[in-house]
N, C-alpha and C. Protein backbone atom coordinates (compact mmCIF):
# COMPACT_ATOMS: atom_id res chain seq x y z
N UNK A 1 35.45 -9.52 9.14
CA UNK A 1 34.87 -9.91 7.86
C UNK A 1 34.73 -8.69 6.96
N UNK A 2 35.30 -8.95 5.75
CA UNK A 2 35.05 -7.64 4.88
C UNK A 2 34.18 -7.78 3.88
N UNK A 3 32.98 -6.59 3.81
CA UNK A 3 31.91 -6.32 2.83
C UNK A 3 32.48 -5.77 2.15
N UNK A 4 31.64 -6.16 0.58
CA UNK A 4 31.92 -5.02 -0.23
C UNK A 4 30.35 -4.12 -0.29
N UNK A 5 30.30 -3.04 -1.24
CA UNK A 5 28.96 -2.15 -0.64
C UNK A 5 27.51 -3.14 -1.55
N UNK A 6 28.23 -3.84 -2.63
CA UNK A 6 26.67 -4.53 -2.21
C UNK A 6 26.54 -5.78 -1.26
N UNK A 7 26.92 -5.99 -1.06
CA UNK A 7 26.50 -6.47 0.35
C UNK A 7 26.13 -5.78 1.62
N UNK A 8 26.25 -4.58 2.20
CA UNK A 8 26.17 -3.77 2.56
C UNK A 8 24.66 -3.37 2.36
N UNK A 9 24.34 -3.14 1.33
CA UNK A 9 23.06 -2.52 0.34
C UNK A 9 22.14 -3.89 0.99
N UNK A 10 22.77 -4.66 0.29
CA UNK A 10 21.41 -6.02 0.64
C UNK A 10 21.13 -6.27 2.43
N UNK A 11 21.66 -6.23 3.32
CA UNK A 11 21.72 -6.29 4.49
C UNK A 11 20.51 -4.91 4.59
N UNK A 12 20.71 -4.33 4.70
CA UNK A 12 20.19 -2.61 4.54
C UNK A 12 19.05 -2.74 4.19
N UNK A 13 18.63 -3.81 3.07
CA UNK A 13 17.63 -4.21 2.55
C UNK A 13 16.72 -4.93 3.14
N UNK A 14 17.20 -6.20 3.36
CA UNK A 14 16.68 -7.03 4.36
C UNK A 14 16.32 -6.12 5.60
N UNK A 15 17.24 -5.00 6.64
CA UNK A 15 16.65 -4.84 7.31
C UNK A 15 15.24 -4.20 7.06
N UNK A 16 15.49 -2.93 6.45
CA UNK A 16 14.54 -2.53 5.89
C UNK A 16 13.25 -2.88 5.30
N UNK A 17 13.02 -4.31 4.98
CA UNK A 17 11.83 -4.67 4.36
C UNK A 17 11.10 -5.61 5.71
N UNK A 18 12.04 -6.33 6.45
CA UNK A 18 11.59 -6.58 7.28
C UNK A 18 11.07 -6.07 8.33
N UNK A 19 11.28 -4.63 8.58
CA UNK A 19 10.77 -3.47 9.63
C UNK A 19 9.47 -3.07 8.27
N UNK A 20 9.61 -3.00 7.22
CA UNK A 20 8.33 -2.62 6.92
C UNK A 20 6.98 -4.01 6.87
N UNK A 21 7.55 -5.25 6.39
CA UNK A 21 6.80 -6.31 7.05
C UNK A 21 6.15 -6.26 8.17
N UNK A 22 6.94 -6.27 9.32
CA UNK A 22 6.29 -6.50 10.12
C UNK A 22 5.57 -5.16 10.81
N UNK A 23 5.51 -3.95 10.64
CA UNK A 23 4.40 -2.87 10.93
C UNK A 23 3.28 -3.50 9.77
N UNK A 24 3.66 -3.86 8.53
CA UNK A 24 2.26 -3.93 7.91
C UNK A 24 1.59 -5.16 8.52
N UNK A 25 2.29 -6.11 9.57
CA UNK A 25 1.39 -7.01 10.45
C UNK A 25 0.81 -6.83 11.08
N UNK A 26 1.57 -6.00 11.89
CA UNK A 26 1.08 -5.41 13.33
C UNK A 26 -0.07 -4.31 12.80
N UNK A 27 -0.25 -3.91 11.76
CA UNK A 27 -1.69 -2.97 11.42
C UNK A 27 -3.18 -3.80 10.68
N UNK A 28 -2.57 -5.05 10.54
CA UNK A 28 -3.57 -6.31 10.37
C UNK A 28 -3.58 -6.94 11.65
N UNK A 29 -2.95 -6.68 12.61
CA UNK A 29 -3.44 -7.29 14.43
C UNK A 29 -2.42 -9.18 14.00
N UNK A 30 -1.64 -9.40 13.47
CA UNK A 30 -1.73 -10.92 13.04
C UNK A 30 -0.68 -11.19 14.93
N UNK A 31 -1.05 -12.16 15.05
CA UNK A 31 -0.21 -12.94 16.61
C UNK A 31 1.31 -12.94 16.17
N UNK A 32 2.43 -13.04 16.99
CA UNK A 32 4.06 -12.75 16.76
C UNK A 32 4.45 -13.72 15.61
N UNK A 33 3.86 -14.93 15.50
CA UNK A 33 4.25 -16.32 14.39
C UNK A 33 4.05 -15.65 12.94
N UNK A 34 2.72 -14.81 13.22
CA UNK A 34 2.34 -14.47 11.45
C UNK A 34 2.60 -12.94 11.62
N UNK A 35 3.06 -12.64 12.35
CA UNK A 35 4.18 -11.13 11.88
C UNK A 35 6.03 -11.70 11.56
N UNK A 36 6.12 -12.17 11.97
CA UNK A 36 7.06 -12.99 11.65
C UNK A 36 6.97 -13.57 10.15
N UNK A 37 6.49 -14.72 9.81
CA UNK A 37 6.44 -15.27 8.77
C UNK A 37 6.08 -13.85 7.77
N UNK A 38 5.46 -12.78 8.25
CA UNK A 38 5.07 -11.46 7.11
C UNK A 38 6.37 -11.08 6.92
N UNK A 39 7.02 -10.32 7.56
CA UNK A 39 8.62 -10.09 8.22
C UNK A 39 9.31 -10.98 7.01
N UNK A 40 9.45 -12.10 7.19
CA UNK A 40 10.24 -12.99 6.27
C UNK A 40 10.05 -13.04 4.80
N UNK A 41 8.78 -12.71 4.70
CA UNK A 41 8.58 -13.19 3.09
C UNK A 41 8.92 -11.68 2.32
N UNK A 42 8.33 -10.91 3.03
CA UNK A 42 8.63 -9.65 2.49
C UNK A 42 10.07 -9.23 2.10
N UNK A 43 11.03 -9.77 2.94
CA UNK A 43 12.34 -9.53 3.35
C UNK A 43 13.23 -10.20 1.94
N UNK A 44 12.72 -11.74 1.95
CA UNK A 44 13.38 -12.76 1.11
C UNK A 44 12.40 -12.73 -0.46
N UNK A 45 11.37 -12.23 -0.73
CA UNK A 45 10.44 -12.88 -1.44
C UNK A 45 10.90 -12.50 -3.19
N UNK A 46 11.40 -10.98 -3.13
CA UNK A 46 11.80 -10.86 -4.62
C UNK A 46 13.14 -11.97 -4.91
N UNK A 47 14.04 -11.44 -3.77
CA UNK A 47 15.21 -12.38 -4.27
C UNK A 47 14.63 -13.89 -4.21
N UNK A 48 14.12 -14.39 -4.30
CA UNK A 48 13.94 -15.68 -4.11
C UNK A 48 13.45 -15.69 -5.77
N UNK A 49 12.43 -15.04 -6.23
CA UNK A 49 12.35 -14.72 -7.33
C UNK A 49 12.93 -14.78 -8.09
N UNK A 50 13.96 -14.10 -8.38
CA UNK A 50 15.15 -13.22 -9.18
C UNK A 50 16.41 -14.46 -9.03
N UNK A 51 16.45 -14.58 -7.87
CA UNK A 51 17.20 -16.20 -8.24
C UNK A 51 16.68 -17.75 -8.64
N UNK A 52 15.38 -17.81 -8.78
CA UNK A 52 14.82 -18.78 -9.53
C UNK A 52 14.62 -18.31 -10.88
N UNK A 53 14.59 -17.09 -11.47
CA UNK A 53 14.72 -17.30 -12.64
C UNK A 53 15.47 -17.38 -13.50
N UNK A 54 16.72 -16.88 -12.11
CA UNK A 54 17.98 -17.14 -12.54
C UNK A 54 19.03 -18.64 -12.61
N UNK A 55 18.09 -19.20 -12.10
CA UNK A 55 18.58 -20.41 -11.56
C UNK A 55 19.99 -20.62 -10.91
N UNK A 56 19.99 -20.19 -10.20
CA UNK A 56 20.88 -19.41 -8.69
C UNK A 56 20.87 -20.03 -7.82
N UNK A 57 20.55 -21.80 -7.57
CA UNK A 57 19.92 -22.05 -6.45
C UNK A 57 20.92 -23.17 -5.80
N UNK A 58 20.62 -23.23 -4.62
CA UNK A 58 19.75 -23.05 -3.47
C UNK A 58 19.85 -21.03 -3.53
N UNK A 59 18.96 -20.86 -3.23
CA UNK A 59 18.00 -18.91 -3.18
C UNK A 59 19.11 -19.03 -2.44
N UNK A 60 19.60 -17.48 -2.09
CA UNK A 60 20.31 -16.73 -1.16
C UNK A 60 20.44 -16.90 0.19
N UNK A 61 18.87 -16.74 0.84
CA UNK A 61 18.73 -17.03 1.84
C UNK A 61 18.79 -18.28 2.87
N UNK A 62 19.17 -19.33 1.69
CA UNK A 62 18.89 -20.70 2.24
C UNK A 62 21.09 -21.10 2.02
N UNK A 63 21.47 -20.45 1.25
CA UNK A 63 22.91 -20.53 1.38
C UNK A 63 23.69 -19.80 2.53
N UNK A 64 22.95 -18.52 3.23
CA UNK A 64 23.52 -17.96 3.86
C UNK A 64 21.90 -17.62 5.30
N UNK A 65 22.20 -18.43 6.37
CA UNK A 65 20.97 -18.46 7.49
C UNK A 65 21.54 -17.41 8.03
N UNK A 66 22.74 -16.33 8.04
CA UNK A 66 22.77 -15.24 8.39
C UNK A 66 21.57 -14.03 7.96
N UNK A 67 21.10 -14.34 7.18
CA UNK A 67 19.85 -13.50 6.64
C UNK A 67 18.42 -13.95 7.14
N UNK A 68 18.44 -14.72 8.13
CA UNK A 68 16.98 -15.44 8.43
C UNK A 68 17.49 -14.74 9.75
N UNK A 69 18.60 -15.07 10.46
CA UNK A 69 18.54 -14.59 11.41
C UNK A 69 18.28 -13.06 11.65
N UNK A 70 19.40 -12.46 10.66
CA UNK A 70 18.75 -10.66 10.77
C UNK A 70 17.55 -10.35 10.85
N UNK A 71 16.73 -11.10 9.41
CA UNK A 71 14.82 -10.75 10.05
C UNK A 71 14.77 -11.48 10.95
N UNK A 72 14.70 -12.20 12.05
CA UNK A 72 14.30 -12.29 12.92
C UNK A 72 14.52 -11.44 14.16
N UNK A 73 15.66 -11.19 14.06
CA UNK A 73 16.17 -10.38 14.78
C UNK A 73 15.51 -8.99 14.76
N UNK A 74 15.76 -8.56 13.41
CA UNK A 74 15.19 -6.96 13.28
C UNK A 74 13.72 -7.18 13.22
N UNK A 75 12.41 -8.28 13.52
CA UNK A 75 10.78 -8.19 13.79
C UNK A 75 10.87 -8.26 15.02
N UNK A 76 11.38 -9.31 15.83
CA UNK A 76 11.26 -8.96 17.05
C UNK A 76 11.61 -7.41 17.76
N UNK A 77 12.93 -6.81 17.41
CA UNK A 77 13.07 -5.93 17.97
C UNK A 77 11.83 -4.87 17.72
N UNK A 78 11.64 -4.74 16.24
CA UNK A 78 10.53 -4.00 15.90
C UNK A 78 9.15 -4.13 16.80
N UNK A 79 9.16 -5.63 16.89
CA UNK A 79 7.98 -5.14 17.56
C UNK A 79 7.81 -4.87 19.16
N UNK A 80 8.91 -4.81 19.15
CA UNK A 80 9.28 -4.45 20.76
C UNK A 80 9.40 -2.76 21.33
N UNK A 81 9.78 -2.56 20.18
CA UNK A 81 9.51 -1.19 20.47
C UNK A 81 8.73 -0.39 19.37
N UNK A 82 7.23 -0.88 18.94
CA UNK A 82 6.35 -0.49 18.26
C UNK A 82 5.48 0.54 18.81
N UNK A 83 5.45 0.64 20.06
CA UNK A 83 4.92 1.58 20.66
C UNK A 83 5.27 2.64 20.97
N UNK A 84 7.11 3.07 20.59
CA UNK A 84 7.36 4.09 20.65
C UNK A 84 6.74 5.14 19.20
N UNK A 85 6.44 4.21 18.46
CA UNK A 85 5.99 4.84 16.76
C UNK A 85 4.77 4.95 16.82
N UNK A 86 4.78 5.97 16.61
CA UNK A 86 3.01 6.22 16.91
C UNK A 86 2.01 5.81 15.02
N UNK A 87 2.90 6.40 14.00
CA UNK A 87 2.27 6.79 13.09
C UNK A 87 2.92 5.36 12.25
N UNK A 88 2.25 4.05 12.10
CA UNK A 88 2.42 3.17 11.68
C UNK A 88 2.59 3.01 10.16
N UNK A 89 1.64 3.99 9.52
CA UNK A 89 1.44 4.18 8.06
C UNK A 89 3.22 4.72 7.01
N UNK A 90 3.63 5.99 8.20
CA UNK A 90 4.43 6.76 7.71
C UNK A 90 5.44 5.09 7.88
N UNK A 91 5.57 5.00 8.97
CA UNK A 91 6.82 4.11 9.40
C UNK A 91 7.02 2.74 7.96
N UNK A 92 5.88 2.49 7.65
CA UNK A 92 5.67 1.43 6.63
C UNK A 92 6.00 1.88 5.51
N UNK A 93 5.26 2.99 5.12
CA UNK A 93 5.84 3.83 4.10
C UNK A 93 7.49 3.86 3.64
N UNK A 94 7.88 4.41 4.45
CA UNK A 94 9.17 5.01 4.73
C UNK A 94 10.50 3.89 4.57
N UNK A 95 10.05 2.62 5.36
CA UNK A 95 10.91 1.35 5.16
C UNK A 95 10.55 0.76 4.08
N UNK A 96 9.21 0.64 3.38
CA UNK A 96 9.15 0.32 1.93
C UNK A 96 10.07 0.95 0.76
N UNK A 97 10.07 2.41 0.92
CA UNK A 97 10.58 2.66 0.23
C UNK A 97 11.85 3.05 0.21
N UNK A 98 12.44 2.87 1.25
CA UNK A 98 14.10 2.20 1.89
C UNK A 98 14.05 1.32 1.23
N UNK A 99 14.21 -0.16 1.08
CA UNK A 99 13.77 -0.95 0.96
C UNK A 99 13.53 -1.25 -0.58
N UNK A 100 12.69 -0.63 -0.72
CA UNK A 100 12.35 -0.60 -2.62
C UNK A 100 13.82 -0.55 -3.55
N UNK A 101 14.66 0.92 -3.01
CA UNK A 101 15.08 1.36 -3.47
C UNK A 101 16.62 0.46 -3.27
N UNK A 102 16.75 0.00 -2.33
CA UNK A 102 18.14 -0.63 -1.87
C UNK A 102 18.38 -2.29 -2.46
N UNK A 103 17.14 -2.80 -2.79
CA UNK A 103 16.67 -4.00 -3.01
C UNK A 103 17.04 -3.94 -4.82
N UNK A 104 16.26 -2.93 -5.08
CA UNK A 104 16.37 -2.99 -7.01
C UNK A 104 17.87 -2.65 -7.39
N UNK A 105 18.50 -1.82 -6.50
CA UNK A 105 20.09 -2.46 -6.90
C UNK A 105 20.65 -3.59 -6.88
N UNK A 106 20.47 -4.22 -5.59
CA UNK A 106 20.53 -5.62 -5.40
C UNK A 106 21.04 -6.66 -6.36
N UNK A 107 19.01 -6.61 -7.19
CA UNK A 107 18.88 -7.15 -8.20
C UNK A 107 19.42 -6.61 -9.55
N UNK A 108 19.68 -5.37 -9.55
CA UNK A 108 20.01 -4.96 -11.30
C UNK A 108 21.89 -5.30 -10.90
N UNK A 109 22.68 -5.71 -10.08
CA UNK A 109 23.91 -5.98 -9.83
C UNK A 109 24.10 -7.43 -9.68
N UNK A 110 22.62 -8.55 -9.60
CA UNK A 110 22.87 -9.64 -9.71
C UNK A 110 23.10 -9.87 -11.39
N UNK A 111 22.06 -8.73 -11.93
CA UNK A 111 21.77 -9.19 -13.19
C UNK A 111 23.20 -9.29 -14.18
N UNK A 112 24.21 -7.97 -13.90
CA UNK A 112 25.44 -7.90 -14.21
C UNK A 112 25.95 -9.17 -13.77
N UNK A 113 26.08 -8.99 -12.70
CA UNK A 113 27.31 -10.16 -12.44
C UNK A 113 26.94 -11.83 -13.13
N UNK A 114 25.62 -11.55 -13.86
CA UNK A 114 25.38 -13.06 -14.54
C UNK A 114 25.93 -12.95 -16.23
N UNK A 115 26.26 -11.10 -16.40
CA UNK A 115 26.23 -10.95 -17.22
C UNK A 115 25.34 -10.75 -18.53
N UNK A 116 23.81 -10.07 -17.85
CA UNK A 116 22.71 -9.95 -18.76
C UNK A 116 23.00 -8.83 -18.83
N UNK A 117 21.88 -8.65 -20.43
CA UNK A 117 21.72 -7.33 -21.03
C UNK A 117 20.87 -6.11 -19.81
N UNK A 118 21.61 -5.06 -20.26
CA UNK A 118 20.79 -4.10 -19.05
C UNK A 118 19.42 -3.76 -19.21
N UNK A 119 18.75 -4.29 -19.97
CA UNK A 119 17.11 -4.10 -19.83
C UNK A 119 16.84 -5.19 -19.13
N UNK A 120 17.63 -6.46 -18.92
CA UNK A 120 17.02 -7.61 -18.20
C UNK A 120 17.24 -7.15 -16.74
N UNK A 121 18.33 -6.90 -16.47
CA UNK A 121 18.96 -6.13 -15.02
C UNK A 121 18.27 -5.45 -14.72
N UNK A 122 17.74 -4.40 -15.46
CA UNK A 122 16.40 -3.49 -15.00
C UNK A 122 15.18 -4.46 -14.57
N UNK A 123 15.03 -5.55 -15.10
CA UNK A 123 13.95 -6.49 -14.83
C UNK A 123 14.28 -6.81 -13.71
N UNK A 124 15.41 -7.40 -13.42
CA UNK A 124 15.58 -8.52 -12.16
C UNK A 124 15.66 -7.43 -11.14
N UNK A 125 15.73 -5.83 -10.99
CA UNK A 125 15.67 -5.08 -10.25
C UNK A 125 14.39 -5.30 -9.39
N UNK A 126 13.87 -4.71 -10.70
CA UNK A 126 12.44 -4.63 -10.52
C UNK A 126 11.41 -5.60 -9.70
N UNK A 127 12.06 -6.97 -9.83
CA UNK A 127 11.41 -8.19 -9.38
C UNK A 127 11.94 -8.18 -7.99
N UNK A 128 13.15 -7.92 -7.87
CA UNK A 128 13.57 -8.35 -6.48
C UNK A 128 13.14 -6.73 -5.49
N UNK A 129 13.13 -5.67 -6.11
CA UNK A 129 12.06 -4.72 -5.58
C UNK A 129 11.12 -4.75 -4.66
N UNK A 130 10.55 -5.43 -5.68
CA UNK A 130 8.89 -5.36 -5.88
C UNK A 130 7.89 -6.65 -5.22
N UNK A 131 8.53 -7.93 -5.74
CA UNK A 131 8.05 -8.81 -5.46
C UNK A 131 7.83 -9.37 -3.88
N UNK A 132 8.43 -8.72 -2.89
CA UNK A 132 8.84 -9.03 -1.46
C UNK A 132 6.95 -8.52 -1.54
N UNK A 133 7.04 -7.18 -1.50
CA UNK A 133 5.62 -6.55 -1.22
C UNK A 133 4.13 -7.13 -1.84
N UNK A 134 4.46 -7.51 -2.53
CA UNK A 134 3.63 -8.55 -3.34
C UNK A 134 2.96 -9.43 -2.92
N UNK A 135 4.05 -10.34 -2.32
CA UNK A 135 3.92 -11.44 -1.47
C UNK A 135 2.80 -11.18 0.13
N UNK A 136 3.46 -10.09 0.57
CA UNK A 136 3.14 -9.77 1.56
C UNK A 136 1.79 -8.81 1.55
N UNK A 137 1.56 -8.03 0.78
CA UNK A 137 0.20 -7.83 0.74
C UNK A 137 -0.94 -8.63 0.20
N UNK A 138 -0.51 -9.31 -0.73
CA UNK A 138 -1.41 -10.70 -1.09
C UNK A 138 -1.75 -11.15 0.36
N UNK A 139 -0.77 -11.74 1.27
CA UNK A 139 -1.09 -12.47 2.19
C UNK A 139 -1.85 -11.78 3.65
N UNK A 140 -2.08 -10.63 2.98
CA UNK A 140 -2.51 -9.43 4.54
C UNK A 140 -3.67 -9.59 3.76
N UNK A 141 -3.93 -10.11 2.22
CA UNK A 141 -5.44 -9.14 1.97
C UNK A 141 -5.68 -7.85 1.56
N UNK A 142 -4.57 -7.33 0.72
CA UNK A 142 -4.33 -6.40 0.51
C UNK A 142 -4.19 -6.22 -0.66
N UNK A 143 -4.51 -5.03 -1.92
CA UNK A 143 -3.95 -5.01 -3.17
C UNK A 143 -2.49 -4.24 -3.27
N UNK A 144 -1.96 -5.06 -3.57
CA UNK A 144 -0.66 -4.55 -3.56
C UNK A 144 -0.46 -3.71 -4.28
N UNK A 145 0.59 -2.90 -3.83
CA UNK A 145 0.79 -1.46 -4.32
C UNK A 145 1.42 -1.00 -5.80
N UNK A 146 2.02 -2.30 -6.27
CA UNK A 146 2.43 -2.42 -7.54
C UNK A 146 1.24 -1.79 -8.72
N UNK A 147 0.17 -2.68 -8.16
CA UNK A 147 -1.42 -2.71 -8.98
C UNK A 147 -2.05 -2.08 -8.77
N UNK A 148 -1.85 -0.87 -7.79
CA UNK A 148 -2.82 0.34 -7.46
C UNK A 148 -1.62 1.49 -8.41
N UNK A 149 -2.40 2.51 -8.48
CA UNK A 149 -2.08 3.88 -9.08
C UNK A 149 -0.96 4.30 -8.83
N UNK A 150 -0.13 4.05 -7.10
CA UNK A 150 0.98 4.65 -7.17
C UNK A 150 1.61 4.23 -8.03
N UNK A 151 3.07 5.10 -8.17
CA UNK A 151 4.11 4.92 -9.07
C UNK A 151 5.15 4.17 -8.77
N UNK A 152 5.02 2.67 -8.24
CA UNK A 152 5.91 1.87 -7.62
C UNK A 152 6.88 1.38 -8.27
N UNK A 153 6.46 -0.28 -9.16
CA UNK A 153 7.93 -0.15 -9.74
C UNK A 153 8.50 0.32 -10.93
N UNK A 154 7.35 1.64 -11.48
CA UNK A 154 7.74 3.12 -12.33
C UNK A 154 9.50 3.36 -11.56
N UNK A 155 9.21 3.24 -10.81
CA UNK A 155 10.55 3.82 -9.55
C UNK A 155 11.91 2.95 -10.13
N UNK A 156 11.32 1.66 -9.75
CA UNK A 156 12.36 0.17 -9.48
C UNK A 156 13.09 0.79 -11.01
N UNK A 157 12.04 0.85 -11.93
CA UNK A 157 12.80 0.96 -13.61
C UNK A 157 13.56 2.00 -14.09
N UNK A 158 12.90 3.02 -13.57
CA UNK A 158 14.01 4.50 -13.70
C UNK A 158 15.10 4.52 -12.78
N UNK A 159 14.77 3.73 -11.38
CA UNK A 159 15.93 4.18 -11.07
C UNK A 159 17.03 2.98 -11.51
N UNK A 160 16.79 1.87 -12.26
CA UNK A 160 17.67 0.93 -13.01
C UNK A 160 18.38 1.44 -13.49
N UNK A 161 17.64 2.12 -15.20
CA UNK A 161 17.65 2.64 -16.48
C UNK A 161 19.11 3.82 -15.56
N UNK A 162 18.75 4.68 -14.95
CA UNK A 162 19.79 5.92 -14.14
C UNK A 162 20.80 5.08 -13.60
N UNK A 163 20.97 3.84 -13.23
CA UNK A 163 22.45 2.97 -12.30
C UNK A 163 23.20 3.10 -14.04
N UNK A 164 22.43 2.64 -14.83
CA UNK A 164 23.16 2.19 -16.29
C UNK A 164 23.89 3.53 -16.65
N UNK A 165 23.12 4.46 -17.03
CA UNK A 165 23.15 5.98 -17.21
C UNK A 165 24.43 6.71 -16.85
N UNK A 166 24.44 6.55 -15.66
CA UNK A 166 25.39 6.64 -14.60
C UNK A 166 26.51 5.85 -14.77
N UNK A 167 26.19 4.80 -15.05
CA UNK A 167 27.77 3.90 -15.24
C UNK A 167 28.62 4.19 -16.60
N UNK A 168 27.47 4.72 -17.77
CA UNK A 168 28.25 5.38 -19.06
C UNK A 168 28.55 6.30 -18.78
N UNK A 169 28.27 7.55 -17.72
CA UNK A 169 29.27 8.37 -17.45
C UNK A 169 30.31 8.21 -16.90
N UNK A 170 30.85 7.36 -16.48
CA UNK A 170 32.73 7.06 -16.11
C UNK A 170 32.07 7.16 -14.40
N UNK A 171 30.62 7.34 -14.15
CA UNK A 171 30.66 7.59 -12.78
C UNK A 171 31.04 6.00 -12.05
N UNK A 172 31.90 6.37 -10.72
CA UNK A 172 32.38 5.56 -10.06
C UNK A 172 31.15 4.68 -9.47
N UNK A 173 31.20 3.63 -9.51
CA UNK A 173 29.94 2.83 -8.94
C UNK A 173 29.51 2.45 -7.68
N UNK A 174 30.46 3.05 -7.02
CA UNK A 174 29.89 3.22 -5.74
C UNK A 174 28.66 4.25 -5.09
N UNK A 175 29.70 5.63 -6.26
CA UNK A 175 28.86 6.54 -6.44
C UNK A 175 27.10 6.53 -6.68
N UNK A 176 27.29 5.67 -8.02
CA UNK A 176 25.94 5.92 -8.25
C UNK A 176 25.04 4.88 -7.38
N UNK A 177 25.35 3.98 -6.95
CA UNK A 177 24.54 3.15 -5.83
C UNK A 177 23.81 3.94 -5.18
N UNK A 178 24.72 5.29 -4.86
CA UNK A 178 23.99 5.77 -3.15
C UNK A 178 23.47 6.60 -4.13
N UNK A 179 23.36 7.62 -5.21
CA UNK A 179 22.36 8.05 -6.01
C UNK A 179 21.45 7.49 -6.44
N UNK A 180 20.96 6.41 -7.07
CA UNK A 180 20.05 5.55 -7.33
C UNK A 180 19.06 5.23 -5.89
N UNK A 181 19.43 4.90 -5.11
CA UNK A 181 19.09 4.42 -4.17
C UNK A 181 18.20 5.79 -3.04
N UNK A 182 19.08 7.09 -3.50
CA UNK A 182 18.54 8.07 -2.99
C UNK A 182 17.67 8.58 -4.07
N UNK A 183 17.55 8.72 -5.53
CA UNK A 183 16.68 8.95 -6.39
C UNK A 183 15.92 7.65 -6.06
N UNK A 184 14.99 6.99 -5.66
CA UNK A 184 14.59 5.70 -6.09
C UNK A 184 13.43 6.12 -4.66
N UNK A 185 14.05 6.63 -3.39
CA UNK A 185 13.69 6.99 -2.27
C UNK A 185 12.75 7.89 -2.36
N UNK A 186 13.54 8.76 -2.59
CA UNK A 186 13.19 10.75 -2.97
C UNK A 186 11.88 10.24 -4.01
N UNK A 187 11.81 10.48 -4.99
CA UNK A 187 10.95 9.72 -5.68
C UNK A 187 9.58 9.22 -5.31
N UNK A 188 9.93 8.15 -4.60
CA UNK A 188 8.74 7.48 -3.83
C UNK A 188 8.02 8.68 -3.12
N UNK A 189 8.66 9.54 -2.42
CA UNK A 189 8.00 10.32 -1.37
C UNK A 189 7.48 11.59 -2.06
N UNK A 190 8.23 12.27 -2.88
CA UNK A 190 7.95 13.02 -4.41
C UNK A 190 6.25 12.72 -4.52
N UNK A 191 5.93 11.58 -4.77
CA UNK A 191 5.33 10.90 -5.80
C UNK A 191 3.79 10.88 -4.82
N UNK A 192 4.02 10.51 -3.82
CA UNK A 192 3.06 10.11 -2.55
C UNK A 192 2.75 11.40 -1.87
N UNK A 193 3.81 12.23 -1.79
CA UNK A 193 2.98 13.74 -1.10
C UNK A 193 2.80 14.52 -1.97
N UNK A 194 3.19 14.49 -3.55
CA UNK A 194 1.96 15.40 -4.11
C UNK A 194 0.79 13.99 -5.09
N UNK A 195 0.73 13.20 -4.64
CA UNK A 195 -0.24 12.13 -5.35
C UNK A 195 -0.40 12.26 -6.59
N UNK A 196 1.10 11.77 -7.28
CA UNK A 196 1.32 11.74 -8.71
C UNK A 196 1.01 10.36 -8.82
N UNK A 197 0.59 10.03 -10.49
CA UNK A 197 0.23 8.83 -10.28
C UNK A 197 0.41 8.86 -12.03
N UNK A 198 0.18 7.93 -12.89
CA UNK A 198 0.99 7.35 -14.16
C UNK A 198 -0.80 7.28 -14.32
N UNK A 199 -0.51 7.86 -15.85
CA UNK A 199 -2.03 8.45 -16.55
C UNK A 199 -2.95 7.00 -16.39
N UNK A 200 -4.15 7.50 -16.61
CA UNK A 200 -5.11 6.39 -16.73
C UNK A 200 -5.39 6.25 -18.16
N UNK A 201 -5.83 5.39 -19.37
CA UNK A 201 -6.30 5.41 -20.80
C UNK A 201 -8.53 5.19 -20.70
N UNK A 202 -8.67 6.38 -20.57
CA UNK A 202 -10.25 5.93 -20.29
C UNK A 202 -11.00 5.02 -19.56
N UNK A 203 -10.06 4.53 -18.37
CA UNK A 203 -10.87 4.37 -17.16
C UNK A 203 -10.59 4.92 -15.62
């Protein structure tokens, strides 16, 4: 079977959000059913998004059960060998923002191929980003990280605005995938170990 690299990217994605799903279960204690169902929503939840507003439907995931199976596949394994990872926080971290970054291409390459303007593509990035985590910290009880101080999908949008950037330079687009995706990364971690954060207006 031959991929092309976004497909590649989205697989990458899915794994990735689903290994960060399900550690952010397993650090709420939830039983294998509701690390699982965390696992899933996180995994599917922007694109599900991003193709309903696109009206894209049946969603992605429900056209292709090859993607239900990968998260399942990649929570169980995860949590099978959760005990080799000691530092749960970093590990969550780290696949989020894998994840973040591999996902908002995703979406800013659905947005092309529908043929929207590139500020909307930057949107549908952003949503299919962002929105997985959303879902999933809502449902842990959690304020999601969008709505706290970090610089989350600050990220999803610059590193959009830079795929576009990049594509008016004659750069090859394969190219800039794995730049975006590594600015989008880098970034995140940039951002979190020196605790930069997007000004406050008097509060």
């Amino acid at each position: 079977m031959n991929f092309n690299t976004t497909e590649i990217i989205e697989v990458l994605g899915t794994i990735s959000f689903a290994i960060s799903g399900t550690f952010a279960a397993v650090q709420k204690r939830l039983d294998p059913f509701g690390v699982l169902i965390i696992a899933f929503v996180t995994s599917i939840g922007g694109g599900t998004v991003r193709d309903l507003l696109l009206g894209d439907t049946p969603v992605a995931w429900m056209r292709d059960v090859n993607y239900c199976l990968l998260i399942l596949v990649t929570s169980i394994l995860t949590l099978f060998f959760k005990h080799q990872i000691k530092k749960f926080k970093v590990t969550l971290f780290l696949f989020d923002s894998l994840g973040l970054g591999l996902f908002t291409l995703v979406g800013v390459q659905k947005g092309i191929v529908f043929g929207l303007e590139p500020g909307i593509c930057v949107a549908l990035g952003t949503i299919t980003g962002c929105f997985g985590g959303i879902i999933r910290d809502t449902l842990l009880n959690t304020i999601p990280l969008i709505f706290r101080k970090e610089i989350y999908a600050t990220a999803c949008i610059a590193g959009g605005a830079l795929y576009f950037g990049l594509l008016a330079m004659e750069l090859k687009a394969d190219i800039a995938k794995v730049v975006v995706i590594t600015f989008i990364v880098t970034l995140r971690i940039i951002v979190v170990r020196y605790k930069l954060t997007l000004p406050r207006f008097g509060y």
